[in-house]
C-alpha atoms as a PDB file:
ATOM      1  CA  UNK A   1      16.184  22.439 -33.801  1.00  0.00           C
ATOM      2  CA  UNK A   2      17.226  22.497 -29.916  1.00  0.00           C
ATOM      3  CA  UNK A   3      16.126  25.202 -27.937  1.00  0.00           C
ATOM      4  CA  UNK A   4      19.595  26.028 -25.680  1.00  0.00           C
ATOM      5  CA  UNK A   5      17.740  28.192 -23.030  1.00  0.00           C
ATOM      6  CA  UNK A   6      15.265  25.246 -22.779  1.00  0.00           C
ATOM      7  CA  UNK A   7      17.754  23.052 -21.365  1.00  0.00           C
ATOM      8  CA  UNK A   8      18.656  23.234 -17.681  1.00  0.00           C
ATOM      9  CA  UNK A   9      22.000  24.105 -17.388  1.00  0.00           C
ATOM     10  CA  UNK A  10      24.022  21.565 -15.424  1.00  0.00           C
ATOM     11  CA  UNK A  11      27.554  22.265 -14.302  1.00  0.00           C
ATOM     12  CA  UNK A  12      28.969  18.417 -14.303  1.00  0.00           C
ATOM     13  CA  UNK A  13      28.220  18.968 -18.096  1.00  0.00           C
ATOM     14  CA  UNK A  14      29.732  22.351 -18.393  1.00  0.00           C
ATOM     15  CA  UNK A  15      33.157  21.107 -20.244  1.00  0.00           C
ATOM     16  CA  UNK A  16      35.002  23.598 -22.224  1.00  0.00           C
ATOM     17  CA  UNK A  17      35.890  22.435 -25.550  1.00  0.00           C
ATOM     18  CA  UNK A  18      38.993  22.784 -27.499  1.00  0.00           C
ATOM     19  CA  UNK A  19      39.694  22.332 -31.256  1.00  0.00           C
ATOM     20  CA  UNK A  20      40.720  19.038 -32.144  1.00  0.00           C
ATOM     21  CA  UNK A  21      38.590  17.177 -29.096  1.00  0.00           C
ATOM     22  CA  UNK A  22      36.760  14.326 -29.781  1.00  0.00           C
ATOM     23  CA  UNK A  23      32.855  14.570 -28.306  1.00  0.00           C
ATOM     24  CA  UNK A  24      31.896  10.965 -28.278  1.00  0.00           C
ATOM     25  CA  UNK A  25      28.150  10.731 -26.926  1.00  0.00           C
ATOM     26  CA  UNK A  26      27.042   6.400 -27.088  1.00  0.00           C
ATOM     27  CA  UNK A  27      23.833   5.594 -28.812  1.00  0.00           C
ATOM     28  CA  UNK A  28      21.331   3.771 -26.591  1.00  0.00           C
ATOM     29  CA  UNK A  29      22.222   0.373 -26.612  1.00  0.00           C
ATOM     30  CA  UNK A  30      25.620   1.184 -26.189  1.00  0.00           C
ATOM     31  CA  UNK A  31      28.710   1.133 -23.432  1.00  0.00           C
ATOM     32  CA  UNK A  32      31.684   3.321 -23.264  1.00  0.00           C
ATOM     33  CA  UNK A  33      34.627   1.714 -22.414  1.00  0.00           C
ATOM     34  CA  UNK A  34      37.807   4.042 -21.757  1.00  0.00           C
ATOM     35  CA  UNK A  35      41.376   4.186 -19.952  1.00  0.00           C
ATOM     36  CA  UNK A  36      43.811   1.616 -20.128  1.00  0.00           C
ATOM     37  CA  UNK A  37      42.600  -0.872 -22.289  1.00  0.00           C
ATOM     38  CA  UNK A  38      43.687  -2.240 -25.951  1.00  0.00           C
ATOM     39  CA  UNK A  39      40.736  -0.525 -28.042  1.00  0.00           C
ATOM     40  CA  UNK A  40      38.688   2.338 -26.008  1.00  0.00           C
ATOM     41  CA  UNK A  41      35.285   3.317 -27.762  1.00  0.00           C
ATOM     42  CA  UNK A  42      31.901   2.802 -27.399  1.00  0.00           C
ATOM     43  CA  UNK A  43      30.132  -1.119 -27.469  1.00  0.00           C
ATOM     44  CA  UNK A  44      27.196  -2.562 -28.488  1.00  0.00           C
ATOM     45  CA  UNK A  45      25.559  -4.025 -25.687  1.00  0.00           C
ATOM     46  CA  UNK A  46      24.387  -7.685 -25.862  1.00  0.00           C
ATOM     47  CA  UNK A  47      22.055  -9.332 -22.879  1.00  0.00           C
ATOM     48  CA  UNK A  48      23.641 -10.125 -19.996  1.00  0.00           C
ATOM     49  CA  UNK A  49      26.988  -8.104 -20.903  1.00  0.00           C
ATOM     50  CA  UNK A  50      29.061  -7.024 -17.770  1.00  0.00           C
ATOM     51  CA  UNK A  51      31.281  -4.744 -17.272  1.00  0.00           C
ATOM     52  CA  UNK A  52      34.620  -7.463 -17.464  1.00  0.00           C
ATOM     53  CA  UNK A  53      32.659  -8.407 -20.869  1.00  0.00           C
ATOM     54  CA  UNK A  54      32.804  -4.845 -22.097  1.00  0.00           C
ATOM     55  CA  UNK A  55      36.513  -4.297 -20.891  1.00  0.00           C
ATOM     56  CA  UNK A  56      37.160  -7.509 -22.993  1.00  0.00           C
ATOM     57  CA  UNK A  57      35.290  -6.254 -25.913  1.00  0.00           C
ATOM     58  CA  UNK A  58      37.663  -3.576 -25.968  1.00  0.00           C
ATOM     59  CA  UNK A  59      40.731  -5.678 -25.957  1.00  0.00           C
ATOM     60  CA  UNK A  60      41.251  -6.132 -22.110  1.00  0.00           C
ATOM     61  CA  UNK A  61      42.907  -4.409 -19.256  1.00  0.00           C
ATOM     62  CA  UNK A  62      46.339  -3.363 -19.675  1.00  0.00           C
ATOM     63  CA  UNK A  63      48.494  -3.605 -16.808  1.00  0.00           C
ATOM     64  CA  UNK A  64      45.618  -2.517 -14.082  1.00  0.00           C
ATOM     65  CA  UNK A  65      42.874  -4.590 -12.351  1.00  0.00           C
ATOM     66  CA  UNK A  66      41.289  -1.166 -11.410  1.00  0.00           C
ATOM     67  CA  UNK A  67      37.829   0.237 -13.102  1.00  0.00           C
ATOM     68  CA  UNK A  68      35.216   1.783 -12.175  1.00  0.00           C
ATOM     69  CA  UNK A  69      31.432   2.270 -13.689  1.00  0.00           C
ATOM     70  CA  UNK A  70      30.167   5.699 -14.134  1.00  0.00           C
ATOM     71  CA  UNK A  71      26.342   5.464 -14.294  1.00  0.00           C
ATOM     72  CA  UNK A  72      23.401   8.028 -14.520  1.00  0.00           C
ATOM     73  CA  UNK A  73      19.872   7.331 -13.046  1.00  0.00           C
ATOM     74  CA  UNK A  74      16.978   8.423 -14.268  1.00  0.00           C
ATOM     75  CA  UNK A  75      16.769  11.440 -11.908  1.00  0.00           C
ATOM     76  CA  UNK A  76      20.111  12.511 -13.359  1.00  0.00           C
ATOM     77  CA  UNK A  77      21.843  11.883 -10.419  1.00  0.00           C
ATOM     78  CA  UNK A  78      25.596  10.206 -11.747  1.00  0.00           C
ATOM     79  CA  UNK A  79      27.037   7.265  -9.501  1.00  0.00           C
ATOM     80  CA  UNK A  80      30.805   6.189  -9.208  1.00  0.00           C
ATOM     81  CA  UNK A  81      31.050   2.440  -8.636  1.00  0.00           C
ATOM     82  CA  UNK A  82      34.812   1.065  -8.204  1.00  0.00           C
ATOM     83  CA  UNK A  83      36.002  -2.573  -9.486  1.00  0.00           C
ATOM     84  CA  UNK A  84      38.605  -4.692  -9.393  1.00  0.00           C
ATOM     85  CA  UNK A  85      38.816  -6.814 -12.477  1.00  0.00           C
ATOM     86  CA  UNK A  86      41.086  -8.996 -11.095  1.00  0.00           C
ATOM     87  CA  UNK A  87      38.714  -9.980  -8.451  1.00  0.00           C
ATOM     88  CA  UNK A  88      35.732 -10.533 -10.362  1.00  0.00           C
ATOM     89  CA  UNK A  89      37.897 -12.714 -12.408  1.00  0.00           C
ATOM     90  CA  UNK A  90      38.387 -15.132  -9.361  1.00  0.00           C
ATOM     91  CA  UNK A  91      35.134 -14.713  -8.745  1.00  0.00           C
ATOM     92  CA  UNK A  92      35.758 -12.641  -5.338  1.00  0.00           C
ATOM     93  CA  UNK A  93      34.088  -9.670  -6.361  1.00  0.00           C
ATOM     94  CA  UNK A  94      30.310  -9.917  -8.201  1.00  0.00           C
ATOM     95  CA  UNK A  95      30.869  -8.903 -12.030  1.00  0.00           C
ATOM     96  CA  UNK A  96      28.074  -5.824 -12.409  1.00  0.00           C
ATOM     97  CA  UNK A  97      25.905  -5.714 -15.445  1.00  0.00           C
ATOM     98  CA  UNK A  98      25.952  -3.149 -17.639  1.00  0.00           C
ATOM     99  CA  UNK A  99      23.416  -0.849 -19.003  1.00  0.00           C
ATOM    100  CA  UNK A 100      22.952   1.665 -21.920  1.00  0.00           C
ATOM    101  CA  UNK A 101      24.949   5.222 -20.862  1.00  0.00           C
ATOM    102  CA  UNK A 102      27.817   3.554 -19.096  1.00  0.00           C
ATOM    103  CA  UNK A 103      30.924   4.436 -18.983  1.00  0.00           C
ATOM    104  CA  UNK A 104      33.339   2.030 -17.977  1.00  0.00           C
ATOM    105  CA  UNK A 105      36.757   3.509 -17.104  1.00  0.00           C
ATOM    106  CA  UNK A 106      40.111   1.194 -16.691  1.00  0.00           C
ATOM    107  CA  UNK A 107      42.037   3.235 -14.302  1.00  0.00           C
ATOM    108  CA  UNK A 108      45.796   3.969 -14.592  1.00  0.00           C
ATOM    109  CA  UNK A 109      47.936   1.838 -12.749  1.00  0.00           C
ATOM    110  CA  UNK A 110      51.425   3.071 -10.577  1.00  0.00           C
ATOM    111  CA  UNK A 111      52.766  -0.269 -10.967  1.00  0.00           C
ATOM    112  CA  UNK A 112      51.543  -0.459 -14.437  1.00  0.00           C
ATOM    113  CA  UNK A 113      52.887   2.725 -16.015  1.00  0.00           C
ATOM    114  CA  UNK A 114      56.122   1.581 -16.780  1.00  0.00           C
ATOM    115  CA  UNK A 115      55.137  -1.616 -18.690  1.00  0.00           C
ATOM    116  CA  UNK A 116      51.933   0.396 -20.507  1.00  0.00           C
ATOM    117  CA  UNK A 117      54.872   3.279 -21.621  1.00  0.00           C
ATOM    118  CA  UNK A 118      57.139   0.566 -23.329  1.00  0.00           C
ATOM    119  CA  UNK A 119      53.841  -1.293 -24.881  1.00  0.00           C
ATOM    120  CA  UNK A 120      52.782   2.375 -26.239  1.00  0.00           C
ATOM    121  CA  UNK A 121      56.516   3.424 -27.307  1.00  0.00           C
ATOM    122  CA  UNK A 122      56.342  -0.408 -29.541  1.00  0.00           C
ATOM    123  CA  UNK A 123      53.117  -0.332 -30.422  1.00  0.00           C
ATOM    124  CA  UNK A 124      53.803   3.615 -32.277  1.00  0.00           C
ATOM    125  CA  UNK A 125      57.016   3.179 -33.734  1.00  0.00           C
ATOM    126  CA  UNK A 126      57.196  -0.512 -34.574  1.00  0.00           C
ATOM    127  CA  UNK A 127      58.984  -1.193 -37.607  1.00  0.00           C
ATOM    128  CA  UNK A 128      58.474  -4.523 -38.268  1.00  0.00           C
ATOM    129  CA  UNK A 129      62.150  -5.307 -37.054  1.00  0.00           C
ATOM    130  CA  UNK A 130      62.534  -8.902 -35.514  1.00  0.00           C
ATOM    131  CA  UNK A 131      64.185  -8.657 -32.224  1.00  0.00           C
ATOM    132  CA  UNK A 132      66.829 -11.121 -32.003  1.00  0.00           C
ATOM    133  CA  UNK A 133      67.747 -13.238 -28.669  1.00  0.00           C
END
């Protein structure tokens, strides 16, 4: 049993919760990977996974090159560090390794929206229906 007035109370964590929400807290070993990509959830890390590894784990980008790690250190102090995947795919931007407790977030795109709102509108109410040219 957890002892609530043991634990400092920290107001980045102070999130009200509504019925319905999902809580999703990664086992260590593990990498969230979130936003705009095929299949968000957590990972199992393997050695020498990055963070374009994770994203692909998850199914890949989808219609953004934008990311960003969110990382805690040991002191508890969290860290914002921005990407662009489509850089570190040319190799113009160093791909970061991750560790356990990330969270990997594939940012929302202004060009992208239009292309990710027809993908989601198919990918829902697909009917199997051949589309013919």
């Amino acid at each position: 049993m957890i002892d609530l007035t043991a634990v400092s109370h920290e107001s980045h964590l102070d999130v009200p919760v509504r019925p319905g929400d999902v809580i999703i807290v990664p086992a260590a070993g593990q990498v969230m990977v979130k936003g705009w990509v095929q299949n968000p959830g957590a990972y199992r890390i393997v050695p020498g996974m990055t963070v374009l590894a994770a994203v692909t784990a998850a199914g890949g980008e989808m219609f953004s090159s934008s990311a960003e790690i969110l990382r805690s250190s040991e002191n508890g102090q969290k860290t914002e560090t921005p990407l662009n995947l489509a850089k570190v795919q040319k190799g113009e931007e160093p791909d970061i390794t991750v560790q356990s407790g990330d969270v990997v977030i594939v940012q929302r795109s202004v060009a992208g929206a239009v292309p990710y709102a027809v993908y989601q509108v198919f990918n829902k109410f697909s009917t199997g229906v051949p589309l013919m040219f």
